[in-house]
PDB file of N, CA and C in Angstrom:
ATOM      1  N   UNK A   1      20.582  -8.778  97.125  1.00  0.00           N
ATOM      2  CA  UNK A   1      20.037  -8.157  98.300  1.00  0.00           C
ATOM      3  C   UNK A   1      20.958  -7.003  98.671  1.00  0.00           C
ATOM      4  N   UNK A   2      20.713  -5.956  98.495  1.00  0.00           N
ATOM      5  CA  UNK A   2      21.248  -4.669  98.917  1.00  0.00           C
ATOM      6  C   UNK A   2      20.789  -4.047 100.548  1.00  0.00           C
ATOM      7  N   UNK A   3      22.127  -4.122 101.141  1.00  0.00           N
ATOM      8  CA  UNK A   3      21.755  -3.286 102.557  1.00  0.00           C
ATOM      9  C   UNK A   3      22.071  -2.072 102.455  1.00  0.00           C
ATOM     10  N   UNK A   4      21.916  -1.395 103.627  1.00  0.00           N
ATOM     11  CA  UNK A   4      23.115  -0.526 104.179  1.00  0.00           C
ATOM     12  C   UNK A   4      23.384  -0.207 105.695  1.00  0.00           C
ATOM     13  N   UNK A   5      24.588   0.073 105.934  1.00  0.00           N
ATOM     14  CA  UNK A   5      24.893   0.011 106.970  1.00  0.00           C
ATOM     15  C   UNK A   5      25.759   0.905 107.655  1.00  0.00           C
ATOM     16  N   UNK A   6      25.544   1.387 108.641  1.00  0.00           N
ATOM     17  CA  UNK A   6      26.546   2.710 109.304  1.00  0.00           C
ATOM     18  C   UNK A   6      27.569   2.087 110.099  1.00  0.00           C
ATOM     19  N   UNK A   7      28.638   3.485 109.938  1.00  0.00           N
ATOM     20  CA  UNK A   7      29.888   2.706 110.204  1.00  0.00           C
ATOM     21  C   UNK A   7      30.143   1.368 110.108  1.00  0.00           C
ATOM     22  N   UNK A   8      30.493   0.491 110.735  1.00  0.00           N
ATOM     23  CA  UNK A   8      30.621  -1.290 110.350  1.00  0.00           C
ATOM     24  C   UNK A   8      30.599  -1.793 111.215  1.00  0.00           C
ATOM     25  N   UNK A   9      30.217  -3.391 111.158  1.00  0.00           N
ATOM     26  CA  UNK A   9      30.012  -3.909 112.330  1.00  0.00           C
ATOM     27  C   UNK A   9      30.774  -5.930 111.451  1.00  0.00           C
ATOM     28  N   UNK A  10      30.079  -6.302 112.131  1.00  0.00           N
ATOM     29  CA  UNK A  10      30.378  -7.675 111.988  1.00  0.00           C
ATOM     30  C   UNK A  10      29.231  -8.369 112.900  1.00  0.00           C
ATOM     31  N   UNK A  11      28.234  -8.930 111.962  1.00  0.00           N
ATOM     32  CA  UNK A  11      27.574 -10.169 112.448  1.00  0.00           C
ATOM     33  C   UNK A  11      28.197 -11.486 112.636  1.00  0.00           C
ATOM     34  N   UNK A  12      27.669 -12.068 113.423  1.00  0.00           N
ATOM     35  CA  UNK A  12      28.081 -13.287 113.799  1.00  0.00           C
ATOM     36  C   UNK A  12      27.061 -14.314 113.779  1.00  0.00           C
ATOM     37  N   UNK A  13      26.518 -15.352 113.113  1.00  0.00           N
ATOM     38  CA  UNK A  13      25.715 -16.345 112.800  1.00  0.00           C
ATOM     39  C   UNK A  13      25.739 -17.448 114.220  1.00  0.00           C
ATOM     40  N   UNK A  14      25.199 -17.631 114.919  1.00  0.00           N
ATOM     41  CA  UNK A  14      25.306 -18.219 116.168  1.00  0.00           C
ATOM     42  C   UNK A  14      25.003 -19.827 116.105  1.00  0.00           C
ATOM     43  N   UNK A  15      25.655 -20.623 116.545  1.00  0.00           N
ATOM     44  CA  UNK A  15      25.131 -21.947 116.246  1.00  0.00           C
ATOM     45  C   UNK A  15      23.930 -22.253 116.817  1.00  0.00           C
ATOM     46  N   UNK A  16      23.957 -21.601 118.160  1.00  0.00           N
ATOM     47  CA  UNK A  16      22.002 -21.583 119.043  1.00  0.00           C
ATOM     48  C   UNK A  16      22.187 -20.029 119.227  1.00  0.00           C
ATOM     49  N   UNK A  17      20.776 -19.440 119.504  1.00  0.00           N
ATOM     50  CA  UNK A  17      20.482 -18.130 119.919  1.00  0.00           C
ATOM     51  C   UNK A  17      20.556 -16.908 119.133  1.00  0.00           C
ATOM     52  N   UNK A  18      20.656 -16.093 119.468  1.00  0.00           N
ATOM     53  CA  UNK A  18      20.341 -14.706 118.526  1.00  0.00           C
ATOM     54  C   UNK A  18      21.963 -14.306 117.528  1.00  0.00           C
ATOM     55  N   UNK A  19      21.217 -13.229 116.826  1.00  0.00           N
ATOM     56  CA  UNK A  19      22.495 -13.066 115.521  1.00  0.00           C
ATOM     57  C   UNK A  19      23.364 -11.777 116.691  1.00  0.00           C
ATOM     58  N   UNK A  20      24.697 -11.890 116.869  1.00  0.00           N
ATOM     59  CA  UNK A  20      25.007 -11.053 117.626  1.00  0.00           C
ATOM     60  C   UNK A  20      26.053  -9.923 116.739  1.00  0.00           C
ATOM     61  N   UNK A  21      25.862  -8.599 116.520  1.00  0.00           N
ATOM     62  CA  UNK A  21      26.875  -7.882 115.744  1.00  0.00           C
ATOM     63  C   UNK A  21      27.883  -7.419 115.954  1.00  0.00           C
ATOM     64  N   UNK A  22      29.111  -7.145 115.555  1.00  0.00           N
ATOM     65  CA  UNK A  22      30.521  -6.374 115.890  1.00  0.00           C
ATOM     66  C   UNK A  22      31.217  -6.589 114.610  1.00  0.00           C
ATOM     67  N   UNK A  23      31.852  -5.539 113.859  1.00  0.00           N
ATOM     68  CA  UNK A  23      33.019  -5.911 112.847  1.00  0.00           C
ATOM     69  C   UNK A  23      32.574  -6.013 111.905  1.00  0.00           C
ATOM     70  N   UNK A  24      31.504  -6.370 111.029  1.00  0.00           N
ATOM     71  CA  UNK A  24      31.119  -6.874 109.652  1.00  0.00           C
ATOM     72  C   UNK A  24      29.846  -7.240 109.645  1.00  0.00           C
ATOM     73  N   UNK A  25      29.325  -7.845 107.993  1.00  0.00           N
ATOM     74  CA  UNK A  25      28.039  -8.088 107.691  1.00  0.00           C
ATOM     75  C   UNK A  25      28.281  -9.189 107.465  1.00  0.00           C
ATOM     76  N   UNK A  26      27.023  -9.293 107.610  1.00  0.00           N
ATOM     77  CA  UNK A  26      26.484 -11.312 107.385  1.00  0.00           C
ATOM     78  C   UNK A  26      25.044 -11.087 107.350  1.00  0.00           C
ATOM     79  N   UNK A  27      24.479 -11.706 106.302  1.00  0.00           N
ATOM     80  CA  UNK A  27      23.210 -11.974 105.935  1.00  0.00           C
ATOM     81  C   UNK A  27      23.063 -13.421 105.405  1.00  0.00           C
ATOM     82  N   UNK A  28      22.045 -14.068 105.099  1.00  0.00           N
ATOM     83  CA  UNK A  28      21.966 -15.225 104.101  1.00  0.00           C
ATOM     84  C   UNK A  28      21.121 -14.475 103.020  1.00  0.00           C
ATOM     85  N   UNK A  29      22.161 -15.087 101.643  1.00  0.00           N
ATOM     86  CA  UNK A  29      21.328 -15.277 100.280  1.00  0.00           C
ATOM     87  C   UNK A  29      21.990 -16.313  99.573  1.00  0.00           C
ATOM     88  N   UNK A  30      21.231 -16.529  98.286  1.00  0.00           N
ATOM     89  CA  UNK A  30      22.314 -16.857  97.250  1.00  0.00           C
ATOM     90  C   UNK A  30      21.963 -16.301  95.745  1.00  0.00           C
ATOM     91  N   UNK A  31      22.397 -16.238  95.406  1.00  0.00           N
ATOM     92  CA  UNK A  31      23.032 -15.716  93.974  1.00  0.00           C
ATOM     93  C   UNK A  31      24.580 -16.075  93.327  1.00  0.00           C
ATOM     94  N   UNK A  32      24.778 -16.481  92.534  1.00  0.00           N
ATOM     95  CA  UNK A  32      26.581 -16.542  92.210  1.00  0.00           C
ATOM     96  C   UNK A  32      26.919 -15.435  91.550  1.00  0.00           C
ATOM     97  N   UNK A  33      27.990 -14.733  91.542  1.00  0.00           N
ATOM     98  CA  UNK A  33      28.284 -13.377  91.194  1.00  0.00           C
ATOM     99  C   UNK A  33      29.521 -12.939  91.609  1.00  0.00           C
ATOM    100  N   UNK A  34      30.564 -12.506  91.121  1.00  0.00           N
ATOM    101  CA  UNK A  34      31.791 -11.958  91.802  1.00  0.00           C
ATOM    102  C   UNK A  34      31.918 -11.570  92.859  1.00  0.00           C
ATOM    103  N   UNK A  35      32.779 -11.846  94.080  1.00  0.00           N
ATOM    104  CA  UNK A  35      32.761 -11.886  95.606  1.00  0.00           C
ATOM    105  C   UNK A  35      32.795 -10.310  95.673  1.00  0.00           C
ATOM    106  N   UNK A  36      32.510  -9.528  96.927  1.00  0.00           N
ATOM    107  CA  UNK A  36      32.747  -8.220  96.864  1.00  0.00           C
ATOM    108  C   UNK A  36      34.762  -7.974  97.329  1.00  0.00           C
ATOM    109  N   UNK A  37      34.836  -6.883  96.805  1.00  0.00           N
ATOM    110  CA  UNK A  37      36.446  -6.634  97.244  1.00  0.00           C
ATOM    111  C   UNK A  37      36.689  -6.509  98.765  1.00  0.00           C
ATOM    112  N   UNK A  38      35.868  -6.616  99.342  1.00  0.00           N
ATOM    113  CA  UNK A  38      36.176  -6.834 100.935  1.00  0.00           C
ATOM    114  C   UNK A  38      35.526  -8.019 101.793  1.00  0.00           C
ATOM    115  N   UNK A  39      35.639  -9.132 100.499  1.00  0.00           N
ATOM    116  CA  UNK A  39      35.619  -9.960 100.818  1.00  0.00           C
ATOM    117  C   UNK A  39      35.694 -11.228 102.221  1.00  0.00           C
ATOM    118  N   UNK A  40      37.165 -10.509 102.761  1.00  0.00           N
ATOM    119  CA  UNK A  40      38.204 -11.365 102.802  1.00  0.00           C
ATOM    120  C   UNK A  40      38.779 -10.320 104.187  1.00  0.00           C
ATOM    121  N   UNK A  41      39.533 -10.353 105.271  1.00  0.00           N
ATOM    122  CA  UNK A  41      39.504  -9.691 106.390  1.00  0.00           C
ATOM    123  C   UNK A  41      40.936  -8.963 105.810  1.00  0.00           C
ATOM    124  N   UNK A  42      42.201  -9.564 105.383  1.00  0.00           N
ATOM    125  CA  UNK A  42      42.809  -8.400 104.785  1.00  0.00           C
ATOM    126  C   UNK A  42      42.652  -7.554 103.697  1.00  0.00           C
ATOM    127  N   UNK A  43      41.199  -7.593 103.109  1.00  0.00           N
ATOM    128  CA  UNK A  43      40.697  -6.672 101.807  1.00  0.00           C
ATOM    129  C   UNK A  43      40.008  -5.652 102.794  1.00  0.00           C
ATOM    130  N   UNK A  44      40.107  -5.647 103.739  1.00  0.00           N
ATOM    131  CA  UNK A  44      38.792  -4.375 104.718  1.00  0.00           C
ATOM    132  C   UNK A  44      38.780  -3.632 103.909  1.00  0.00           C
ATOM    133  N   UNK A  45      37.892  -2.364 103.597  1.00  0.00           N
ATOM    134  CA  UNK A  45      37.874  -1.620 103.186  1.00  0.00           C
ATOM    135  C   UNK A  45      37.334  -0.733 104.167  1.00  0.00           C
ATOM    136  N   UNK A  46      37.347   0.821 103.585  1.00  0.00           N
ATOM    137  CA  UNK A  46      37.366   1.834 104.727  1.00  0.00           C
ATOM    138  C   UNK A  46      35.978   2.338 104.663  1.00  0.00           C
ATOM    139  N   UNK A  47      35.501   2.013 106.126  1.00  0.00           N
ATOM    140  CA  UNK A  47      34.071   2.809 106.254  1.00  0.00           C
ATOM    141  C   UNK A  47      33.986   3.959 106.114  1.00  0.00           C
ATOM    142  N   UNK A  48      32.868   4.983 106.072  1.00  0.00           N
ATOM    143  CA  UNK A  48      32.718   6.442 106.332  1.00  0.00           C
ATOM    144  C   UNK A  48      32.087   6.390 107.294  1.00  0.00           C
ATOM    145  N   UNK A  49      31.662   7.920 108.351  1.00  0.00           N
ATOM    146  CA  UNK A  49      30.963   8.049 108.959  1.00  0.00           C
ATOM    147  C   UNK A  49      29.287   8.394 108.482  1.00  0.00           C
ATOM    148  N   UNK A  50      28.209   8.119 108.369  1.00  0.00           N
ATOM    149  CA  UNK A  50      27.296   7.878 107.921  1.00  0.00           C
ATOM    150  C   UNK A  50      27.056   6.725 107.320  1.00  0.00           C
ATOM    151  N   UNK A  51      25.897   6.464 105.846  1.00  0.00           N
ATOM    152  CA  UNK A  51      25.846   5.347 105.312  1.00  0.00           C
ATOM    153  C   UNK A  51      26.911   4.630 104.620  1.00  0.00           C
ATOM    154  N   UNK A  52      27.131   3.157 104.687  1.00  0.00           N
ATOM    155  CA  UNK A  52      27.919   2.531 104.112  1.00  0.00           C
ATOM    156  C   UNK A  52      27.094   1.070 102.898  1.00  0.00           C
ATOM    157  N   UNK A  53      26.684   1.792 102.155  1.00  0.00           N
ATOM    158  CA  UNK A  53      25.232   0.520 101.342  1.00  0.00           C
ATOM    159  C   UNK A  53      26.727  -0.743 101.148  1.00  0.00           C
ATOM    160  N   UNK A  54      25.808  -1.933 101.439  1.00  0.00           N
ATOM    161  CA  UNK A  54      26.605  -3.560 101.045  1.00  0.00           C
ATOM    162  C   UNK A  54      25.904  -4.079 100.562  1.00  0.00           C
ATOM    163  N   UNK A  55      26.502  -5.437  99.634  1.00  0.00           N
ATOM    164  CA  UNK A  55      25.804  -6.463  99.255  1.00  0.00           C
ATOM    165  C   UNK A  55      25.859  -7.543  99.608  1.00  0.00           C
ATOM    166  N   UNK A  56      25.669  -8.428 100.082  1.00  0.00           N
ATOM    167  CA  UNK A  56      26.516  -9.747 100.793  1.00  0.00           C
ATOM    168  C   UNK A  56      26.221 -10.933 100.076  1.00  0.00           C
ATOM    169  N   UNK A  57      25.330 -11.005  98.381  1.00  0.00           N
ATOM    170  CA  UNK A  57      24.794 -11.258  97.878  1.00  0.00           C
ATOM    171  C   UNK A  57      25.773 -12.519  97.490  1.00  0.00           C
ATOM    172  N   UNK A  58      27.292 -12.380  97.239  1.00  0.00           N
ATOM    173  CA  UNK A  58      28.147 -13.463  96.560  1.00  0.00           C
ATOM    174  C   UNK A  58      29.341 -13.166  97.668  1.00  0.00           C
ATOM    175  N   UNK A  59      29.315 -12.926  98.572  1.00  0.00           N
ATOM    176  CA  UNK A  59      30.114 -13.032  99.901  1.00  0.00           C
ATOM    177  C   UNK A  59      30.426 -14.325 100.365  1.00  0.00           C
ATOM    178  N   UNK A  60      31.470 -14.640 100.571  1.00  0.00           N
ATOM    179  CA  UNK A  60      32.070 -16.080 101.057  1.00  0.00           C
ATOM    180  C   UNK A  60      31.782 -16.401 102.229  1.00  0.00           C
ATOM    181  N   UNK A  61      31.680 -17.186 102.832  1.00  0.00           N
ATOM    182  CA  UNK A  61      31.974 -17.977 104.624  1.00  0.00           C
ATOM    183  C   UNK A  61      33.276 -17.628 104.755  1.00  0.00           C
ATOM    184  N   UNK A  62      33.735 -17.000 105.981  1.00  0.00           N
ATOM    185  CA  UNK A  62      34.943 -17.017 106.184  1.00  0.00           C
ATOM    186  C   UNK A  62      35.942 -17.724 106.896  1.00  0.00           C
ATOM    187  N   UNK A  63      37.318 -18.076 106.658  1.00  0.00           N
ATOM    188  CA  UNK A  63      37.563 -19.168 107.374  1.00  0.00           C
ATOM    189  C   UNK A  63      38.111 -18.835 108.457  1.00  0.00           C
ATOM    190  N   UNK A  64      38.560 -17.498 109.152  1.00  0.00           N
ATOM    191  CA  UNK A  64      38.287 -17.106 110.400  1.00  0.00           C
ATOM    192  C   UNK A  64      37.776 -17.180 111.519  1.00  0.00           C
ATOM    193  N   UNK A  65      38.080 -18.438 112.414  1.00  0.00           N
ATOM    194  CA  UNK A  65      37.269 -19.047 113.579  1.00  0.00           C
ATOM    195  C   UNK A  65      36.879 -17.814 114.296  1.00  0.00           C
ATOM    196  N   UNK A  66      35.668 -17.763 114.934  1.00  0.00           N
ATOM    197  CA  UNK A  66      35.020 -17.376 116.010  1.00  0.00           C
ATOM    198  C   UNK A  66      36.141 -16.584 117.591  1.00  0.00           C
ATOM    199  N   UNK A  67      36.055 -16.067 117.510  1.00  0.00           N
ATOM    200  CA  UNK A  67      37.346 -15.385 118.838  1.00  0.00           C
ATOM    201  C   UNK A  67      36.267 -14.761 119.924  1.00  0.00           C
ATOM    202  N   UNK A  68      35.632 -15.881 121.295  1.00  0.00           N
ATOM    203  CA  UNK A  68      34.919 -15.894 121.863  1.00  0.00           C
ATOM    204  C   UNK A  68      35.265 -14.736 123.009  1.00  0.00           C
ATOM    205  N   UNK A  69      36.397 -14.491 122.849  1.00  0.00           N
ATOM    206  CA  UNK A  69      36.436 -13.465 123.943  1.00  0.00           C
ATOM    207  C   UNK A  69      35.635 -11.958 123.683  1.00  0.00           C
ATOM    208  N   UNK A  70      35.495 -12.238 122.490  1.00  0.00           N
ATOM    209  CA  UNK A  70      34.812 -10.908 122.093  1.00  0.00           C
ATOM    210  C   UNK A  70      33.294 -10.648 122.692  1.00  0.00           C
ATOM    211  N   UNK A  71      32.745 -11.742 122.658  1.00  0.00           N
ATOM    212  CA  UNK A  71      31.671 -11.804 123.302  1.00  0.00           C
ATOM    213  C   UNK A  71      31.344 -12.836 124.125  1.00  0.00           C
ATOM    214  N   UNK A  72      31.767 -12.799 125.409  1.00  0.00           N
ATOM    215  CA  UNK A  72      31.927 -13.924 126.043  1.00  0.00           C
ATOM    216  C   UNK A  72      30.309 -14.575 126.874  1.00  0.00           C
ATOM    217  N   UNK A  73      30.261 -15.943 126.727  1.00  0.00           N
ATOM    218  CA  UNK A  73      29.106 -16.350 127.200  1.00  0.00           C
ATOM    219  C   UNK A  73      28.041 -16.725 126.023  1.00  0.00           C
ATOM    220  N   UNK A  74      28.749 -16.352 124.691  1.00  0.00           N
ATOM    221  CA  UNK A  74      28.125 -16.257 123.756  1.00  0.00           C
ATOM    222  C   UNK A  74      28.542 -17.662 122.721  1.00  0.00           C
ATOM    223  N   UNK A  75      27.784 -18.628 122.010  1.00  0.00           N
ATOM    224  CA  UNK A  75      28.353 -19.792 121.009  1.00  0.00           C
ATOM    225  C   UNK A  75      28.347 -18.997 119.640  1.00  0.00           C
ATOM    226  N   UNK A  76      29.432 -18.182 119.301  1.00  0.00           N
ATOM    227  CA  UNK A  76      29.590 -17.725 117.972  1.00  0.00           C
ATOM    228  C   UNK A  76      29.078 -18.188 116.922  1.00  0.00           C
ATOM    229  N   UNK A  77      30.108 -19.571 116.875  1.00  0.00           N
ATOM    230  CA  UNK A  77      30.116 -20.485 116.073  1.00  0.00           C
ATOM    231  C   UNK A  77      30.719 -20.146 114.359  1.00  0.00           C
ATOM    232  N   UNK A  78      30.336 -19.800 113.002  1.00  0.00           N
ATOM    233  CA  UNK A  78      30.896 -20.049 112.252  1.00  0.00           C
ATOM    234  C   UNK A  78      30.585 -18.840 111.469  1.00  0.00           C
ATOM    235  N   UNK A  79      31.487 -17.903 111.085  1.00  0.00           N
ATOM    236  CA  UNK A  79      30.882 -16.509 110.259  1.00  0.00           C
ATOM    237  C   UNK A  79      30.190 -17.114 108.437  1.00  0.00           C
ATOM    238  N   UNK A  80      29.220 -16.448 108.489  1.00  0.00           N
ATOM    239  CA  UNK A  80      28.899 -16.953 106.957  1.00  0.00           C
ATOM    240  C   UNK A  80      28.168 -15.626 106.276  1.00  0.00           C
ATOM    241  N   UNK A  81      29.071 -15.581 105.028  1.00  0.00           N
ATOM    242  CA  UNK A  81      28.932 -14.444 103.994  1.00  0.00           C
ATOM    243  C   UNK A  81      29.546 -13.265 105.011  1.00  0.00           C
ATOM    244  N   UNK A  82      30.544 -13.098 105.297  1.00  0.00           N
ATOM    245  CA  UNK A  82      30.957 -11.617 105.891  1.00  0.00           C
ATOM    246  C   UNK A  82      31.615 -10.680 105.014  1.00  0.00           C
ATOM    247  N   UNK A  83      31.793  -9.521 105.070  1.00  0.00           N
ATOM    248  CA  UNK A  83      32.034  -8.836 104.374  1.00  0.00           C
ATOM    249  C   UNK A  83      32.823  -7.790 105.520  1.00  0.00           C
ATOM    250  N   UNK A  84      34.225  -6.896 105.443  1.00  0.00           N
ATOM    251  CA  UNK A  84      34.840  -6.212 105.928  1.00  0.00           C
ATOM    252  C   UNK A  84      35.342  -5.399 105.838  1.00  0.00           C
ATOM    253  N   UNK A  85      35.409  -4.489 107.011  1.00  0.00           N
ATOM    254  CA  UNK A  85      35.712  -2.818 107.006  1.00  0.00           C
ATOM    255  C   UNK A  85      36.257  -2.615 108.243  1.00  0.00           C
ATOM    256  N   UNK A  86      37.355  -1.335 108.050  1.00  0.00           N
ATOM    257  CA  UNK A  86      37.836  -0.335 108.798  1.00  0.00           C
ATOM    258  C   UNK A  86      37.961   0.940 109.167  1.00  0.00           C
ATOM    259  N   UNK A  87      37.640   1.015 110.571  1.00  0.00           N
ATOM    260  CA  UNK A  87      37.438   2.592 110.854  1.00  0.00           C
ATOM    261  C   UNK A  87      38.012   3.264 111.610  1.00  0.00           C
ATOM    262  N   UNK A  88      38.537   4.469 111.229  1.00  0.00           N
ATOM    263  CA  UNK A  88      39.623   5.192 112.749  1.00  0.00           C
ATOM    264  C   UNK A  88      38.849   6.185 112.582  1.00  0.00           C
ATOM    265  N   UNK A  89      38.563   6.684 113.829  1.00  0.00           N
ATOM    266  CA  UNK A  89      37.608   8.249 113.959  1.00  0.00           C
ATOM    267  C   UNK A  89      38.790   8.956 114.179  1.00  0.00           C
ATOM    268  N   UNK A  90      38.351  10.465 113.388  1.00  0.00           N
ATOM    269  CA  UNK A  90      38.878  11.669 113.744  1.00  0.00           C
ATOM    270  C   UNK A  90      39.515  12.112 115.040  1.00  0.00           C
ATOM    271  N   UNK A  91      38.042  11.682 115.838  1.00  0.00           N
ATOM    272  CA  UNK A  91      38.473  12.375 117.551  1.00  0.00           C
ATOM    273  C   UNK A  91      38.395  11.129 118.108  1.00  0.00           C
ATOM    274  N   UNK A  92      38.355  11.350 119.060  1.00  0.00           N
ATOM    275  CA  UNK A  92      37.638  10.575 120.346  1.00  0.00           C
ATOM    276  C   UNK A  92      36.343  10.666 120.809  1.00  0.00           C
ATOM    277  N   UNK A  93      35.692   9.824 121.466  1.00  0.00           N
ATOM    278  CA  UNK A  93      34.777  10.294 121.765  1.00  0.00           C
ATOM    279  C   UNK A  93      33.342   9.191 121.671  1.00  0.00           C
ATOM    280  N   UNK A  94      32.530   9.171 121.966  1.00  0.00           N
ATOM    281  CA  UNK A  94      30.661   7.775 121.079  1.00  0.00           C
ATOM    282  C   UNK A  94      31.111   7.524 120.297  1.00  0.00           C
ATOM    283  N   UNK A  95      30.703   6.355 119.814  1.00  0.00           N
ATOM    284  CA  UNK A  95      30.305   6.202 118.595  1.00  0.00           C
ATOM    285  C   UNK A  95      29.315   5.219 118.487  1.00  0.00           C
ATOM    286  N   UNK A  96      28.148   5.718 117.493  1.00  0.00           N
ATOM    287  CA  UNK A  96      27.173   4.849 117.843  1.00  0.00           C
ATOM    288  C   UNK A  96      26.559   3.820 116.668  1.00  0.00           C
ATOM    289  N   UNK A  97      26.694   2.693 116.390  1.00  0.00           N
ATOM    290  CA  UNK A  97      26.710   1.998 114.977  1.00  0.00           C
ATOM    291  C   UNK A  97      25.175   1.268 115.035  1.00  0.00           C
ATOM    292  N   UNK A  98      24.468   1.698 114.116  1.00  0.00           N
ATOM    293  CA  UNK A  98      23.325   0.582 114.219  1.00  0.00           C
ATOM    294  C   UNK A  98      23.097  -0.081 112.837  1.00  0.00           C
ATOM    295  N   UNK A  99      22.424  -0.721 113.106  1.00  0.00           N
ATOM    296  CA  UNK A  99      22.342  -1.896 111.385  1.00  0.00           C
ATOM    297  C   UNK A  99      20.819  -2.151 111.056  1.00  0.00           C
ATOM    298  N   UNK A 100      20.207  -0.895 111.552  1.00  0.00           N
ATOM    299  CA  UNK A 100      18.892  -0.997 111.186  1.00  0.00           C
ATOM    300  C   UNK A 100      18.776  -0.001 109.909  1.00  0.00           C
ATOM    301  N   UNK A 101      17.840  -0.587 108.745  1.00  0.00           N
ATOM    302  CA  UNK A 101      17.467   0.119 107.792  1.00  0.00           C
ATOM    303  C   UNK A 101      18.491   0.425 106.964  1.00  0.00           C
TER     304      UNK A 101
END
């Protein structure tokens, strides 16, 4: 399953309620296949500004608990298949990330 995705985010798989995003990808599939190299939260790799295509196809669960302050009010619960990236903008200033299409 091939996405893509601008700048980066991070889904979060919720134990009740909606999929909420920040930091990374998360999808469900399966396939077995070599993990991607950003696997893993110290493999991030570096976003661009525009498209960033992923696969999350052989992506691990990560063992990185849930850090509720990020979205508070919210049951995280358990990241599965994430995949990770890092971004420092040029300036300052919006930035606007969506994960549609």
């Amino acid at each position: 399953m091939h996405q893509t995705i601008s700048l980066w985010e991070r889904r979060y798989l919720m134990n009740h309620g909606p999929i909420v995003w920040l930091l990374s990808a998360l999808l469900i599939s399966s396939t077995l296949s070599a993990q991607p190299i950003n696997d893993d939260c110290e493999d991030a790799i570096d976003a661009i500004l525009g498209a960033n295509p992923f696969d999350i196809t052989s992506a691990t669960d990560s063992s990185i608990p849930a850090d509720d302050s990020a979205c508070t009010g919210e049951l995280l619960g358990q990241f599965y298949r994430d995949l990770w990236w890092h971004f420092v903008p040029a300036t300052s200033g919006l930035l606007t990330v969506s994960t549609c299409n």
